[in-house]
Protein backbone atom coordinates (compact mmCIF):
# COMPACT_ATOMS: atom_id res chain seq x y z
CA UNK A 1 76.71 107.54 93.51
CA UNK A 2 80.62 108.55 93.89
CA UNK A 3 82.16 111.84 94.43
CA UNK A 4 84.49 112.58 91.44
CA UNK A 5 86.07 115.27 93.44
CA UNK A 6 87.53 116.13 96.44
CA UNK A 7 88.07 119.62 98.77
CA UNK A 8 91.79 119.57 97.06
CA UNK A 9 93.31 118.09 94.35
CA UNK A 10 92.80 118.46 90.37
CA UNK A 11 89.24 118.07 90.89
CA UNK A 12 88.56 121.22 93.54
CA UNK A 13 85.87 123.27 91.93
CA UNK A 14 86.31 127.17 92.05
CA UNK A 15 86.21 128.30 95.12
CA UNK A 16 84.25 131.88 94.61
CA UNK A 17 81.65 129.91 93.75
CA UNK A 18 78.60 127.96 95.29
CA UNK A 19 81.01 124.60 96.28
CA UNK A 20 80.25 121.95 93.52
CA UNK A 21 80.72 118.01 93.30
CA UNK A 22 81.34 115.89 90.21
CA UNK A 23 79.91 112.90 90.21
CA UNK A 24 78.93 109.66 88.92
CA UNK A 25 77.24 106.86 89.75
CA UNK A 26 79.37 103.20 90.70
CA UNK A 27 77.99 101.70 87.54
CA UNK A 28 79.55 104.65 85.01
CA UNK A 29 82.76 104.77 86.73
CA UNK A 30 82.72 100.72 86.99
CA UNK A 31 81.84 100.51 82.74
CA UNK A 32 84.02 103.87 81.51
CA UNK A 33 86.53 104.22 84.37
CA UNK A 34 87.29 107.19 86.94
CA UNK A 35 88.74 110.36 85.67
CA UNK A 36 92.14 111.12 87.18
CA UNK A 37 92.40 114.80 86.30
CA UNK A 38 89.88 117.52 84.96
CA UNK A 39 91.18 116.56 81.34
CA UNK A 40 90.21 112.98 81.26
CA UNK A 41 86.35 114.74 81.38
CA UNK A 42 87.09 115.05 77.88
CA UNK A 43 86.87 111.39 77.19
CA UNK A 44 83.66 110.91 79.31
CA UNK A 45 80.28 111.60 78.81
CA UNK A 46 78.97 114.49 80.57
CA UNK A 47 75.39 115.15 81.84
CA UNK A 48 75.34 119.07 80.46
CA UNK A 49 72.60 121.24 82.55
CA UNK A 50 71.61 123.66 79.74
CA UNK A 51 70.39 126.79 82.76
CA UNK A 52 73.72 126.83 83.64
CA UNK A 53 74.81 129.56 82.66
CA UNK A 54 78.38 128.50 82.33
CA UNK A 55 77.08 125.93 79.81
CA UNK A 56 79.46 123.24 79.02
CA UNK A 57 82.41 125.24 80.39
CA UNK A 58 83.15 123.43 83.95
CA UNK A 59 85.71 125.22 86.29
CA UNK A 60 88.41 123.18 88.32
CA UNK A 61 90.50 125.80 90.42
CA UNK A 62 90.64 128.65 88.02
CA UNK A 63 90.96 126.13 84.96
CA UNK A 64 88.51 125.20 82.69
CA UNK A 65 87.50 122.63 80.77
CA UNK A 66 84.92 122.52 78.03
CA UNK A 67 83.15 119.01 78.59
CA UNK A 68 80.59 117.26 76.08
CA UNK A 69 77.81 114.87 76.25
CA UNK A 70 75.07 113.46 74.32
CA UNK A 71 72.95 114.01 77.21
CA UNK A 72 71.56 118.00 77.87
CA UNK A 73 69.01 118.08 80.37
CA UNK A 74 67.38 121.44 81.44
CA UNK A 75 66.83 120.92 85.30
CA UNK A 76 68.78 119.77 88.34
CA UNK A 77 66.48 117.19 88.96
CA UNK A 78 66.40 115.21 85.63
CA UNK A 79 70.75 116.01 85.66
CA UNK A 80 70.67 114.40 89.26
CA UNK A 81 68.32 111.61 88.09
CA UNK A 82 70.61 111.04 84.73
CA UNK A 83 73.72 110.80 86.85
CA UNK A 84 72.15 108.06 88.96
CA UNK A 85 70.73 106.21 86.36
CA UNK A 86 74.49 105.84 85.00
CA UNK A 87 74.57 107.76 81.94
CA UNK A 88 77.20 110.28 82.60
CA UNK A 89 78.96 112.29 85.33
CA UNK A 90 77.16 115.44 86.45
CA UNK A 91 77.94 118.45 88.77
CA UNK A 92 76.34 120.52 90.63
CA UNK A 93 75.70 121.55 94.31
CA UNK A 94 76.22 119.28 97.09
CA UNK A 95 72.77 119.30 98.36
CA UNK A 96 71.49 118.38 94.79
CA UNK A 97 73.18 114.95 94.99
CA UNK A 98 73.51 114.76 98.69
CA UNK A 99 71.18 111.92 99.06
CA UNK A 100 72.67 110.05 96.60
CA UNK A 101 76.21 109.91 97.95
CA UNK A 102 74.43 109.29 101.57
CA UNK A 103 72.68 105.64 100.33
CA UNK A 104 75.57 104.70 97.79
CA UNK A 105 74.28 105.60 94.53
């Protein structure tokens, strides 16, 4: 699993909130590419976590971006597992794909 993000940069998640990652596994990034800037999320497909409550509304440093995917999943676990499996970049907390990024999924 990649990071998407980083601490700074396009891809900094809001800061008054819990800190979030975007990511994606080496195999979606390898087949559809790696999103430069929060707008190129718009030509990706996006795990969507449907308890969120911001929904499909993803924030990037007081910007947001309204992202889409044919995949909605409604737990962490089956977004984290999705996002690993390679069908689609996910966010979330850290800790939720922590392992992940650790072993180089």
């Amino acid at each position: 699993m990649t990071v998407v993000d980083r601490d700074e940069g396009p891809f900094s998640a809001n800061p008054e909130r819990v800190p979030t990652k975007f990511v994606a596994s080496k195999e979606y990034l390898a087949k559809c590419g790696i999103p430069k800037t929060p707008d190129d999320l718009l030509d990706h497909e996006c795990v969507i976590y449907t308890l969120l409550s911001s929904g499909v509304t993803w924030n990037f440093k007081g910007r947001e971006i309204q992202v889409s995917g044919r995949l909605r999943v409604n737990s962490p676990e089956a977004a984290r597992e999705s996002v690993i499996e390679g069908l689609g970049i996910g966010q979330g907390p850290k800790w939720l794909y922590e392992n992940g990024l650790n072993d180089g999924r």
